[in-house]
C-alpha atoms as a PDB file:
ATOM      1  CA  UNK A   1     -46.287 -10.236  50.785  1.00  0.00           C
ATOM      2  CA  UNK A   2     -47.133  -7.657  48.571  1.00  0.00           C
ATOM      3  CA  UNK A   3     -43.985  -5.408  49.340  1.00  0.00           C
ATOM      4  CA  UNK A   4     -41.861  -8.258  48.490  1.00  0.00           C
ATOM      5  CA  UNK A   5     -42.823  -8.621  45.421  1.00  0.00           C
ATOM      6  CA  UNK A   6     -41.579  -5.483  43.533  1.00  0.00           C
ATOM      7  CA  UNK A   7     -37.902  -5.921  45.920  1.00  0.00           C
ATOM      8  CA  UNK A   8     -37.530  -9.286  44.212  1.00  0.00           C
ATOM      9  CA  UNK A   9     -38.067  -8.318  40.574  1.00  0.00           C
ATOM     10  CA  UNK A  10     -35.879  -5.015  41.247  1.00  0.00           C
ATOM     11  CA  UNK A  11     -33.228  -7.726  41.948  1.00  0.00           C
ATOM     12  CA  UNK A  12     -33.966  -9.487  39.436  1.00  0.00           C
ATOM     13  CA  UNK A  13     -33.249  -6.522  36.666  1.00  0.00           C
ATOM     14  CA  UNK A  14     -30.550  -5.784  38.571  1.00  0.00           C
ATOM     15  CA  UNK A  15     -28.622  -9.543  38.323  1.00  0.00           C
ATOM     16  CA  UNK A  16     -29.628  -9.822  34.597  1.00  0.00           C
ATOM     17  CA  UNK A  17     -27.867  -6.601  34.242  1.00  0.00           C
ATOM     18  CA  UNK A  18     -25.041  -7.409  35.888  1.00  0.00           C
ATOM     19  CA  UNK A  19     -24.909 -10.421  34.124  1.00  0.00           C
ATOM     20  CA  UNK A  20     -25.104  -8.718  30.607  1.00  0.00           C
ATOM     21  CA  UNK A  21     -22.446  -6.274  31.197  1.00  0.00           C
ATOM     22  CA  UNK A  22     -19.971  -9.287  32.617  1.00  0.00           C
ATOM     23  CA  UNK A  23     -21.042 -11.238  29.194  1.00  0.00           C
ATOM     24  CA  UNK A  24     -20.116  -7.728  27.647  1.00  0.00           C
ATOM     25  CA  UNK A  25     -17.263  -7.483  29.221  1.00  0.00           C
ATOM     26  CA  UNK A  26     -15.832 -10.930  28.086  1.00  0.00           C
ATOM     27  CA  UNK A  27     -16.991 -10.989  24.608  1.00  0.00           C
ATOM     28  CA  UNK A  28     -15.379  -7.423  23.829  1.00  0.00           C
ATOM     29  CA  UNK A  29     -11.730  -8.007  25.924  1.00  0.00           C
ATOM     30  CA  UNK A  30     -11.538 -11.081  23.502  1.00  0.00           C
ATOM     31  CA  UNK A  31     -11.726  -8.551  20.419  1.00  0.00           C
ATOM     32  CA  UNK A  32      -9.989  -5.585  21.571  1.00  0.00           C
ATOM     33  CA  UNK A  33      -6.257  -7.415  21.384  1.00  0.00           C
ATOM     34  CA  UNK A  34      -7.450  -8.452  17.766  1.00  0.00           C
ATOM     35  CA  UNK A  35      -8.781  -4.990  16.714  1.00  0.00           C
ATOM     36  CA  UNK A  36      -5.607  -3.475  18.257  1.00  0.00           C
ATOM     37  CA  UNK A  37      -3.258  -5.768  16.721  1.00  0.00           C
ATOM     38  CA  UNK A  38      -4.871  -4.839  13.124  1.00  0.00           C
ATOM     39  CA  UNK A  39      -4.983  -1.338  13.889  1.00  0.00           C
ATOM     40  CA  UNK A  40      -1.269  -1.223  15.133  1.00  0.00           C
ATOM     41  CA  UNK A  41       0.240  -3.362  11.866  1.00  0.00           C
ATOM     42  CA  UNK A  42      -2.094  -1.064   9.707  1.00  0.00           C
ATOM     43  CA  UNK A  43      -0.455   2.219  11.280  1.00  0.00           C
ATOM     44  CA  UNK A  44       3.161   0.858  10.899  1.00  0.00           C
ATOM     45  CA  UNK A  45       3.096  -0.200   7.555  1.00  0.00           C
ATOM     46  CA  UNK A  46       1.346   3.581   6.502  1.00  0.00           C
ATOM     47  CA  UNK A  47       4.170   4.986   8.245  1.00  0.00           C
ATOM     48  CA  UNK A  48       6.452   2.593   6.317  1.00  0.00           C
ATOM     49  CA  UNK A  49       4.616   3.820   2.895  1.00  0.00           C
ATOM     50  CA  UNK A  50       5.169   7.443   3.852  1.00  0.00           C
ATOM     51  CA  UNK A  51       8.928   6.844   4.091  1.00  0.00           C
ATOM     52  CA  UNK A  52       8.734   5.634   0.606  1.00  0.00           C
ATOM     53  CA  UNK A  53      10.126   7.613  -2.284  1.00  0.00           C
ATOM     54  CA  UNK A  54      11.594   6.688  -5.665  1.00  0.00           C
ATOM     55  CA  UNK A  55      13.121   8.863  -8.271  1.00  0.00           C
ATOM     56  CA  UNK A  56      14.136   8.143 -12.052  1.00  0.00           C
ATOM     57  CA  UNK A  57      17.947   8.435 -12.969  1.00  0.00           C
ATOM     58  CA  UNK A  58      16.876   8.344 -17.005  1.00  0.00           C
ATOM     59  CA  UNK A  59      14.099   6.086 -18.772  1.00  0.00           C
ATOM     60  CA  UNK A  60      14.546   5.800 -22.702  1.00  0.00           C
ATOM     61  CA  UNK A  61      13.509   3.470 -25.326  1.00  0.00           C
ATOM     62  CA  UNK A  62      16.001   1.235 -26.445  1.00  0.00           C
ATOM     63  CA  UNK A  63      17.407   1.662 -30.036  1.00  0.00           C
ATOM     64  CA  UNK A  64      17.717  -2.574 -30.553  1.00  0.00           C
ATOM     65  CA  UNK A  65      14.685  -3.387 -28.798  1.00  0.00           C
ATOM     66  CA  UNK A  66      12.358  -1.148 -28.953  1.00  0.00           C
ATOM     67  CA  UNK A  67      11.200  -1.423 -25.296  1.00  0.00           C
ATOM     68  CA  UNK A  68      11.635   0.901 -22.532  1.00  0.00           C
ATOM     69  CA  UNK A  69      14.482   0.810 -20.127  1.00  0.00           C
ATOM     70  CA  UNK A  70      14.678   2.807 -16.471  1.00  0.00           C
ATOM     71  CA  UNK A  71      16.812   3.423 -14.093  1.00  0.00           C
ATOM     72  CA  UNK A  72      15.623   4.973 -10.944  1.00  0.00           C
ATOM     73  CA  UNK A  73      17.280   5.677  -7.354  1.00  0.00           C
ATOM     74  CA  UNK A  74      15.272   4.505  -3.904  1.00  0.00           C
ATOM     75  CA  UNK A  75      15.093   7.839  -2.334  1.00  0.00           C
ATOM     76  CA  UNK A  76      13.127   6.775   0.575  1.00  0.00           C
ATOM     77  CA  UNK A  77      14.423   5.840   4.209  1.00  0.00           C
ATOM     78  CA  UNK A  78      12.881   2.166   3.941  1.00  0.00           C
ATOM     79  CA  UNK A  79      13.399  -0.643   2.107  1.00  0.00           C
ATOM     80  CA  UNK A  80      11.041  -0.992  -1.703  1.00  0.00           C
ATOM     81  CA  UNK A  81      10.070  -4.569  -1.218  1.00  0.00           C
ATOM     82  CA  UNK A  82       9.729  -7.069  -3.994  1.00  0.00           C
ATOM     83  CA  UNK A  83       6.733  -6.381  -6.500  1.00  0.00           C
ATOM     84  CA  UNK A  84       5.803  -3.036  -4.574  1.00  0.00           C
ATOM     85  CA  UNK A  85       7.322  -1.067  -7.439  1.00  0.00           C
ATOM     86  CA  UNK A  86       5.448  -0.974 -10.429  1.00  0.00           C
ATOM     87  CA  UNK A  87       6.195   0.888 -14.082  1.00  0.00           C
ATOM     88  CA  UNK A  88       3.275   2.038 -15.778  1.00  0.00           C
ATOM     89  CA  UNK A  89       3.639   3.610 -19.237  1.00  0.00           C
ATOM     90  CA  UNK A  90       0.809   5.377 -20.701  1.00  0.00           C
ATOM     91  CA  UNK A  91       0.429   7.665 -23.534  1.00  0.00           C
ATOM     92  CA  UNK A  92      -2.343  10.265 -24.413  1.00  0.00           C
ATOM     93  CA  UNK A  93      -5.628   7.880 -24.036  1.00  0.00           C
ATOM     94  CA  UNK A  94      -4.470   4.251 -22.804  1.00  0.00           C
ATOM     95  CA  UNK A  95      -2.077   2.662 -20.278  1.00  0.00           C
ATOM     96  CA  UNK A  96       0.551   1.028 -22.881  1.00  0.00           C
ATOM     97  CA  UNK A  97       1.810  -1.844 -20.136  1.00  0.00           C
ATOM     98  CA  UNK A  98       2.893  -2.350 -16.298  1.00  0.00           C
ATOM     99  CA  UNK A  99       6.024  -3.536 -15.189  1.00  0.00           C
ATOM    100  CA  UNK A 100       6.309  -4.942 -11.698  1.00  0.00           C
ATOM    101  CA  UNK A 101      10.402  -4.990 -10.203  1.00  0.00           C
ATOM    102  CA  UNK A 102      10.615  -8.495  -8.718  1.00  0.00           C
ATOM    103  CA  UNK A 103      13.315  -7.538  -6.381  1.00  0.00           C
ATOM    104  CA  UNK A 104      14.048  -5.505  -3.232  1.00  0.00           C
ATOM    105  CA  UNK A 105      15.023  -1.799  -3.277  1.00  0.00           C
ATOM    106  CA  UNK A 106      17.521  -1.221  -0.521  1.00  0.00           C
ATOM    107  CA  UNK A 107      17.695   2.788   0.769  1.00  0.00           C
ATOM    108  CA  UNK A 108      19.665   4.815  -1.372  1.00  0.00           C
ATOM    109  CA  UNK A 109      19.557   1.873  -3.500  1.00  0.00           C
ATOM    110  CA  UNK A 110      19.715   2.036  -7.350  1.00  0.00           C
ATOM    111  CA  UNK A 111      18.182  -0.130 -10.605  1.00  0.00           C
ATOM    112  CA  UNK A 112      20.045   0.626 -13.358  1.00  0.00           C
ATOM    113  CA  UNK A 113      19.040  -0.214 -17.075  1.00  0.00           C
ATOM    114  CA  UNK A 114      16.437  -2.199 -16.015  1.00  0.00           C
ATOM    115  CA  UNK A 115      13.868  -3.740 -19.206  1.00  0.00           C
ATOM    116  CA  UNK A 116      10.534  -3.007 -18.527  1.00  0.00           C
ATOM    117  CA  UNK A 117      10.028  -5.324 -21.383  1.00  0.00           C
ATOM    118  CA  UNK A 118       7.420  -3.019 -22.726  1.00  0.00           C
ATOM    119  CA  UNK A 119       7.247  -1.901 -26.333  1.00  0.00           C
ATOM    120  CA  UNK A 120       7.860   1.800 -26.643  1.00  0.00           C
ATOM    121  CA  UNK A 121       4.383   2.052 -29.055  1.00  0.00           C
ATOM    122  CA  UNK A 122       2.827   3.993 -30.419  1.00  0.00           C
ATOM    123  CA  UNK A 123       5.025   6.492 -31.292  1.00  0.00           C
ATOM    124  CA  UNK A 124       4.900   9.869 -29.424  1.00  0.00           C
ATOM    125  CA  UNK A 125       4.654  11.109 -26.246  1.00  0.00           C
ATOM    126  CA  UNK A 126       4.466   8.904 -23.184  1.00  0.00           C
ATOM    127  CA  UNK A 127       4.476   9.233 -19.538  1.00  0.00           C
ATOM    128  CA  UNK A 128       6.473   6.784 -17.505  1.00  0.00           C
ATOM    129  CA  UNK A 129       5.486   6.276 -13.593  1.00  0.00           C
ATOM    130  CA  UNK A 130       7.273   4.673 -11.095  1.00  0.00           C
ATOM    131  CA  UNK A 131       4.184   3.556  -8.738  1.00  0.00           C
ATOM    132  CA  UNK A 132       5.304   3.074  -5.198  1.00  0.00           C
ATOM    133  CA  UNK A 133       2.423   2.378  -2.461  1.00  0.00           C
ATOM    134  CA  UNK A 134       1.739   5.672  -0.859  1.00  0.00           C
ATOM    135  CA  UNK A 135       2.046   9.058  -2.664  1.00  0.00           C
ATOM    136  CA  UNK A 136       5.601   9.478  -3.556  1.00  0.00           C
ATOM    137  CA  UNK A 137       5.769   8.270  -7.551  1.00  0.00           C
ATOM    138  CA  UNK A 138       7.764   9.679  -9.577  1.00  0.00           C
ATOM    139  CA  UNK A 139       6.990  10.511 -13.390  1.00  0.00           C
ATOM    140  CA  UNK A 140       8.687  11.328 -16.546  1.00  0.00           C
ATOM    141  CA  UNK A 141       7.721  11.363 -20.124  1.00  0.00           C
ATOM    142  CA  UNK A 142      10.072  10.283 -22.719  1.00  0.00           C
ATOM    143  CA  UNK A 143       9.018  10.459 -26.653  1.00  0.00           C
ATOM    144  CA  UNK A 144       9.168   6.948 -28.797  1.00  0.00           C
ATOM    145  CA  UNK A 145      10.095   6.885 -32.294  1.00  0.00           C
END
């Protein structure tokens, strides 16, 4: 009887690990599609963002309004969606005002003329940004009067 004893409890250990590696098993194959799902749309859409590029045509201030106007060229090889572009104008110490393009940006694409409808003040020196998601922004500075 005594011999038994330690053959049973070696079973034992052995089913409850058996059974904790099959309750493993199904608790992490019901996560891996979802954490390779995320990881997949994650990777595409940084690809996507290093495809982006966007380069000013001109950017001036406006002699009747007094804001600034820009027209910039999509330079990427995908598509600028709707409010990814943003305009940021700053000067020496202080972000003067954002502008966010509600529209698409086709390839090769072009905005002309657009109104920022930010007021080219104070005068001076100011930097105008194009801010794409990803690293390719484009900047220029243009002086107000």
């Amino acid at each position: 009887m005594k011999g038994i004893t330690p053959v049973i409890a070696v079973i034992l250990l052995i089913m409850i690990t058996i059974s904790m590696v099959g309750f493993l098993f199904v608790w992490f194959s019901g996560y891996m599609p979802l954490i390779l799902n995320q990881t997949e749309s994650q990777l595409t859409e940084q690809q996507r963002q290093m495809q982006m590029g966007v380069n000013f045509i001109d950017a001036y201030e406006d002699s009747v309004t007094g804001n600034i106007f820009v027209s910039l060229r999509n330079s990427g090889t995908v598509t600028i969606r709707a409010n990814e572009l943003v305009i940021v104008v700053r000067n020496a110490t202080t972000t003067v005002g954002t502008y966010t393009y509600p529209s698409a940006i086709a390839p090769a694409g072009t905005v002309l003329n657009q109104d920022t409808g930010i007021s080219c003040e104070p005068a001076g020196n100011v930097e105008v940004k194009a801010d794409i998601p990803g690293t390719n922004d484009d900047i220029v500075s243009i002086i107000c009067t």
